[in-house]
N, C-alpha and C. Protein backbone atom coordinates (compact mmCIF):
# COMPACT_ATOMS: atom_id res chain seq x y z
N UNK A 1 -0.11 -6.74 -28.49
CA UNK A 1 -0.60 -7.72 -27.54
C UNK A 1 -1.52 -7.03 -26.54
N UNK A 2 -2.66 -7.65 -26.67
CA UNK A 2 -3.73 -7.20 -25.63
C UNK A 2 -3.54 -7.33 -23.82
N UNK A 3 -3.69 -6.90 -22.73
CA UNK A 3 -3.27 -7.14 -21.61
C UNK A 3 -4.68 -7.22 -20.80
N UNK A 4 -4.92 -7.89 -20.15
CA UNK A 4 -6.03 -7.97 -19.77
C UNK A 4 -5.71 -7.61 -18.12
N UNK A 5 -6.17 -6.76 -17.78
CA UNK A 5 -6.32 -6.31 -16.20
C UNK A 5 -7.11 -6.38 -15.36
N UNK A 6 -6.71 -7.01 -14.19
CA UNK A 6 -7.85 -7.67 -13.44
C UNK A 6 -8.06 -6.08 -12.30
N UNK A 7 -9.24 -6.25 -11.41
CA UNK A 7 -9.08 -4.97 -10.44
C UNK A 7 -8.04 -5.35 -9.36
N UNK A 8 -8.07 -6.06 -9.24
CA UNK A 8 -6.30 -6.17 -8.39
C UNK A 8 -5.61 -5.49 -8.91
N UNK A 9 -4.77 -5.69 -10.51
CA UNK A 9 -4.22 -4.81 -10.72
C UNK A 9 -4.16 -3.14 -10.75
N UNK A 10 -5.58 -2.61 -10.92
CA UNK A 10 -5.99 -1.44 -10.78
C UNK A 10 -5.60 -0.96 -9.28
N UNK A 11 -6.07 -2.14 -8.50
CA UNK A 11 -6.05 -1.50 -6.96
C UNK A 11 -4.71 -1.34 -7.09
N UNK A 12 -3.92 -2.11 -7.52
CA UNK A 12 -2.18 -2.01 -7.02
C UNK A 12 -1.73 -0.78 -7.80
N UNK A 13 -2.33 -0.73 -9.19
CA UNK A 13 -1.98 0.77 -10.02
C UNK A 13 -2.34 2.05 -8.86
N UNK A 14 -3.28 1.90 -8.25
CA UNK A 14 -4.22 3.26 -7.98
C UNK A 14 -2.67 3.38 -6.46
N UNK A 15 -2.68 2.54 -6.36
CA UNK A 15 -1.84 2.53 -4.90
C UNK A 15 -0.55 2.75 -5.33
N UNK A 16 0.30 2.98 -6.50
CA UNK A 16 1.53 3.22 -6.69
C UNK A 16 1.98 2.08 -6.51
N UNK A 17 1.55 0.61 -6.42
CA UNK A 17 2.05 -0.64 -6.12
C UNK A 17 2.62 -1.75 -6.85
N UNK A 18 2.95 -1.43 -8.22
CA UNK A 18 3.31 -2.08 -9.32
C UNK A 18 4.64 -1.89 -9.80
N UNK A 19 4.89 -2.40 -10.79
CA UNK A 19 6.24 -2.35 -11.41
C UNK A 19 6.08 -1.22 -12.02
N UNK A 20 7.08 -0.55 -12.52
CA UNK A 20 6.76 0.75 -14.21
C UNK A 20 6.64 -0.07 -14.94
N UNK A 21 7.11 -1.25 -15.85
CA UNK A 21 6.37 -1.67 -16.76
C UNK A 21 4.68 -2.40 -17.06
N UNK A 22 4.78 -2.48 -15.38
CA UNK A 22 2.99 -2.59 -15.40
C UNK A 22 2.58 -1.28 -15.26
N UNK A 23 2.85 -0.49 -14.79
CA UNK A 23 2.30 0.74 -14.52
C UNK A 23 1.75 0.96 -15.65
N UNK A 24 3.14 1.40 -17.00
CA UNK A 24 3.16 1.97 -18.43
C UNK A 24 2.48 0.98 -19.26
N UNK A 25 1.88 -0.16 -19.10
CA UNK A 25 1.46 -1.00 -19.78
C UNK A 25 -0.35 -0.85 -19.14
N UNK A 26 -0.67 -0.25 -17.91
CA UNK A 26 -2.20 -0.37 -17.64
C UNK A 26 -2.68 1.27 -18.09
N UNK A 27 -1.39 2.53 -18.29
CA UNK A 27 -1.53 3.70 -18.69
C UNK A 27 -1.62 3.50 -20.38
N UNK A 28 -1.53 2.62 -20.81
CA UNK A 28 -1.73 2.45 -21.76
C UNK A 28 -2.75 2.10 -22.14
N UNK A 29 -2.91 1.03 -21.50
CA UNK A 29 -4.40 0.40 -21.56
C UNK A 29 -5.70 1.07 -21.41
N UNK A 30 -5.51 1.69 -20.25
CA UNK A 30 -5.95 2.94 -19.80
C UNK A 30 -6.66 4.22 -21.40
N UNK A 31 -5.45 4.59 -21.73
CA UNK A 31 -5.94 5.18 -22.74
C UNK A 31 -7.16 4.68 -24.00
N UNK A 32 -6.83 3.22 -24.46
CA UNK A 32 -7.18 2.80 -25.23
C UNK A 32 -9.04 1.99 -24.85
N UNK A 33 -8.69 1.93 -23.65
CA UNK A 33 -10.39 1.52 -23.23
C UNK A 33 -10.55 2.28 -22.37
N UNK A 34 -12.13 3.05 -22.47
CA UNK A 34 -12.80 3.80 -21.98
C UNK A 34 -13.53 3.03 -20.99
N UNK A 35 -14.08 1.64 -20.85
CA UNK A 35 -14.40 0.74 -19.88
C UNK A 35 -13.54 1.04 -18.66
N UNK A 36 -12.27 0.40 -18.70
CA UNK A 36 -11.29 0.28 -17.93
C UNK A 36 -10.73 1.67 -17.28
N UNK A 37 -10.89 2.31 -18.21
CA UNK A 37 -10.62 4.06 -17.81
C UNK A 37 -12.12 4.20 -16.19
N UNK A 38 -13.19 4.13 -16.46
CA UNK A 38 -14.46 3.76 -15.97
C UNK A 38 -14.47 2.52 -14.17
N UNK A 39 -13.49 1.77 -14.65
CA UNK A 39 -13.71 0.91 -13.89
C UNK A 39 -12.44 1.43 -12.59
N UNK A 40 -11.59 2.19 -13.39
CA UNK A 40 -10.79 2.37 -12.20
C UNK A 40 -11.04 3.73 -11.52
N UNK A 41 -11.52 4.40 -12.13
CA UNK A 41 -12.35 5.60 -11.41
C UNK A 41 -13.50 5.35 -10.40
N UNK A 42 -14.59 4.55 -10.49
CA UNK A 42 -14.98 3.69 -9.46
C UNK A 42 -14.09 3.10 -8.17
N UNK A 43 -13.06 2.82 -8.36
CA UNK A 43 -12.05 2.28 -7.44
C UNK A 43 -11.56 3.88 -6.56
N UNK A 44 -11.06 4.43 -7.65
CA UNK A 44 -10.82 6.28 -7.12
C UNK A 44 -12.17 6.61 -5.80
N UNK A 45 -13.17 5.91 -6.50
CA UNK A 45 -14.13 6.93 -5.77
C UNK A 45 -14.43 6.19 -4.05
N UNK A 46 -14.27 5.00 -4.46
CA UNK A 46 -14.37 4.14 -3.57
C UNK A 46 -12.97 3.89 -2.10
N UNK A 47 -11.71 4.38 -2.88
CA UNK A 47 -10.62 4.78 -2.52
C UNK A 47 -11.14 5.98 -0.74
N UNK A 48 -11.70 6.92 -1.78
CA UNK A 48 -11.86 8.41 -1.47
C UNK A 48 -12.95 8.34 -0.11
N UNK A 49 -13.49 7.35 -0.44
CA UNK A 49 -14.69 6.60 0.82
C UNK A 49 -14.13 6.53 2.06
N UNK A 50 -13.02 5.60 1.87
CA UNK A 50 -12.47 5.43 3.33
C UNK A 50 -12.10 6.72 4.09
N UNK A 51 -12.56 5.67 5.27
CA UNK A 51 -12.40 7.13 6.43
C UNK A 51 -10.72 7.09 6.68
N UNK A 52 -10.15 8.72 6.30
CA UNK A 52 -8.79 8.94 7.12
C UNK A 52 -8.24 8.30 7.97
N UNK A 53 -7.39 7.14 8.26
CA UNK A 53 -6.96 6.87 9.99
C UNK A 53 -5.83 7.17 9.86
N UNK A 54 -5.55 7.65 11.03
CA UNK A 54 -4.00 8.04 11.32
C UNK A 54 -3.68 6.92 12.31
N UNK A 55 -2.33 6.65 12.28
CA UNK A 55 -2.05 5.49 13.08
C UNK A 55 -0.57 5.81 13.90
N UNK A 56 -1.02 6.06 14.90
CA UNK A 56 -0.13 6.49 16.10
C UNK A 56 -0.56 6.03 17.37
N UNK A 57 0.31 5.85 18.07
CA UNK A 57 0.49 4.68 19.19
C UNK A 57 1.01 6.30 20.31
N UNK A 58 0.02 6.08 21.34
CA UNK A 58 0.05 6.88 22.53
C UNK A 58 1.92 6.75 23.38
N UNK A 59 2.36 7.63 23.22
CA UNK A 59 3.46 7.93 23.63
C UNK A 59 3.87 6.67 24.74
N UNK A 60 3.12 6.50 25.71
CA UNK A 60 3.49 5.23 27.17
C UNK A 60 3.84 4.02 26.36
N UNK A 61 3.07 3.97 25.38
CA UNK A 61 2.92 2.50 24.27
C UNK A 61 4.33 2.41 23.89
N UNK A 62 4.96 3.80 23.01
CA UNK A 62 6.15 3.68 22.29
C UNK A 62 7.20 3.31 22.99
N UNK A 63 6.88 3.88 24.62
CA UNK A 63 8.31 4.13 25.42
C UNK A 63 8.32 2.69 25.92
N UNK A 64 7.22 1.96 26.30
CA UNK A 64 7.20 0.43 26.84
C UNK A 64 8.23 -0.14 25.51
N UNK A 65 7.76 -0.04 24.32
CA UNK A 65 8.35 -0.87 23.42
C UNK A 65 9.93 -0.65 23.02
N UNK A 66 10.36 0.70 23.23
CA UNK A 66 11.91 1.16 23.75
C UNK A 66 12.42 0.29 24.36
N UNK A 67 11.72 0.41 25.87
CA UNK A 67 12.32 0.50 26.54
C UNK A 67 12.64 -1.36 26.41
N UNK A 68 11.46 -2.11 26.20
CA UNK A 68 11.57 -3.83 26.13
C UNK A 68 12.57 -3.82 25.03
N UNK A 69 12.95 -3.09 23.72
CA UNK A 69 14.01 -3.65 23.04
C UNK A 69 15.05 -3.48 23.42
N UNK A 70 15.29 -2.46 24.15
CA UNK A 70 16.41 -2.36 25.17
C UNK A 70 16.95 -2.94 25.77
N UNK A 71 16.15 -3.54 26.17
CA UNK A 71 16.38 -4.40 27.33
C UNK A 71 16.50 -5.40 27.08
N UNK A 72 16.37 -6.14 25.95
CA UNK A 72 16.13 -7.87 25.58
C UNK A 72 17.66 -7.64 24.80
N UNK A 73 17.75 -6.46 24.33
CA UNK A 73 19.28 -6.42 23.05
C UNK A 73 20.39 -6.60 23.78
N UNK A 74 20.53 -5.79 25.46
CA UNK A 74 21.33 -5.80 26.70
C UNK A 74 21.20 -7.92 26.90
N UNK A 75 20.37 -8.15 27.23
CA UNK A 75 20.24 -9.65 27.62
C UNK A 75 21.27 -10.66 26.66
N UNK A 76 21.21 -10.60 25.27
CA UNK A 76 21.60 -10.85 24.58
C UNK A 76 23.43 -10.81 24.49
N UNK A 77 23.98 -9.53 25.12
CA UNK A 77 25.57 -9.45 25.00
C UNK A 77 26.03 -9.90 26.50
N UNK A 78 24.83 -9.76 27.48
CA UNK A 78 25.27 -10.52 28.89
C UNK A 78 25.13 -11.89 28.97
N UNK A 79 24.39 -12.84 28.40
CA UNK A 79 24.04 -14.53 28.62
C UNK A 79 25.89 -14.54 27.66
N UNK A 80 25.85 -15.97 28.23
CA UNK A 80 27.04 -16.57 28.16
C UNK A 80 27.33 -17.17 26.82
C-alpha cells in the first residue's frame, strides 16, 4: 500500500512529532522515493534557517508569577 505524505507530515517527521508507525512508514517511504527523500531535505534546510531563540523570561518576570500563584493558591484554602 502506497502512503502518500503531505509536508505536514514531513514537518511533524522532521520535528520528532509523529507516531512510530508513521515515523517507520515515512522512513520507508523515504527510502523508496528519491522525490520525497528531496522534498524533506528542503524542509531540513529551511528548518536550519531559523534564527536560534532562546526563550527565557527575565528573573523579576518569574518571581512576579511565583509569587501571584502563591498567592491566589493561599486565597483559595482561606475563602469560606
Amino acid at each position: 500500500m502506497k502512503h502518500i505524505f503531505t509536508p505536514e507530515d514531513l514537518i511533524a517527521y522532521l520535528y520528532s512529532e509523529t507516531t512510530l508507525a508513521k515515523r517507520l512508514a515515512i522512513q520507508e517511504a523515504l527510502r523508496r522515493d528519491p522525490a520525497l527523500s528531496i522534498e524533506l531535505e528542503s524542509l531540513r534546510i529551511a528548518q536550519q534557517q531559523f534564527p536560534k531563540v532562546r526563550f527565557t523570561a527575565p528573573k523579576r518576570s518569574l518571581n512576579a508569577i511565583l509569587q501571584y500563584s502563591q498567592s491566589t493558591r493561599m486565597e483559595e484554602y482561606v475563602q469560606p
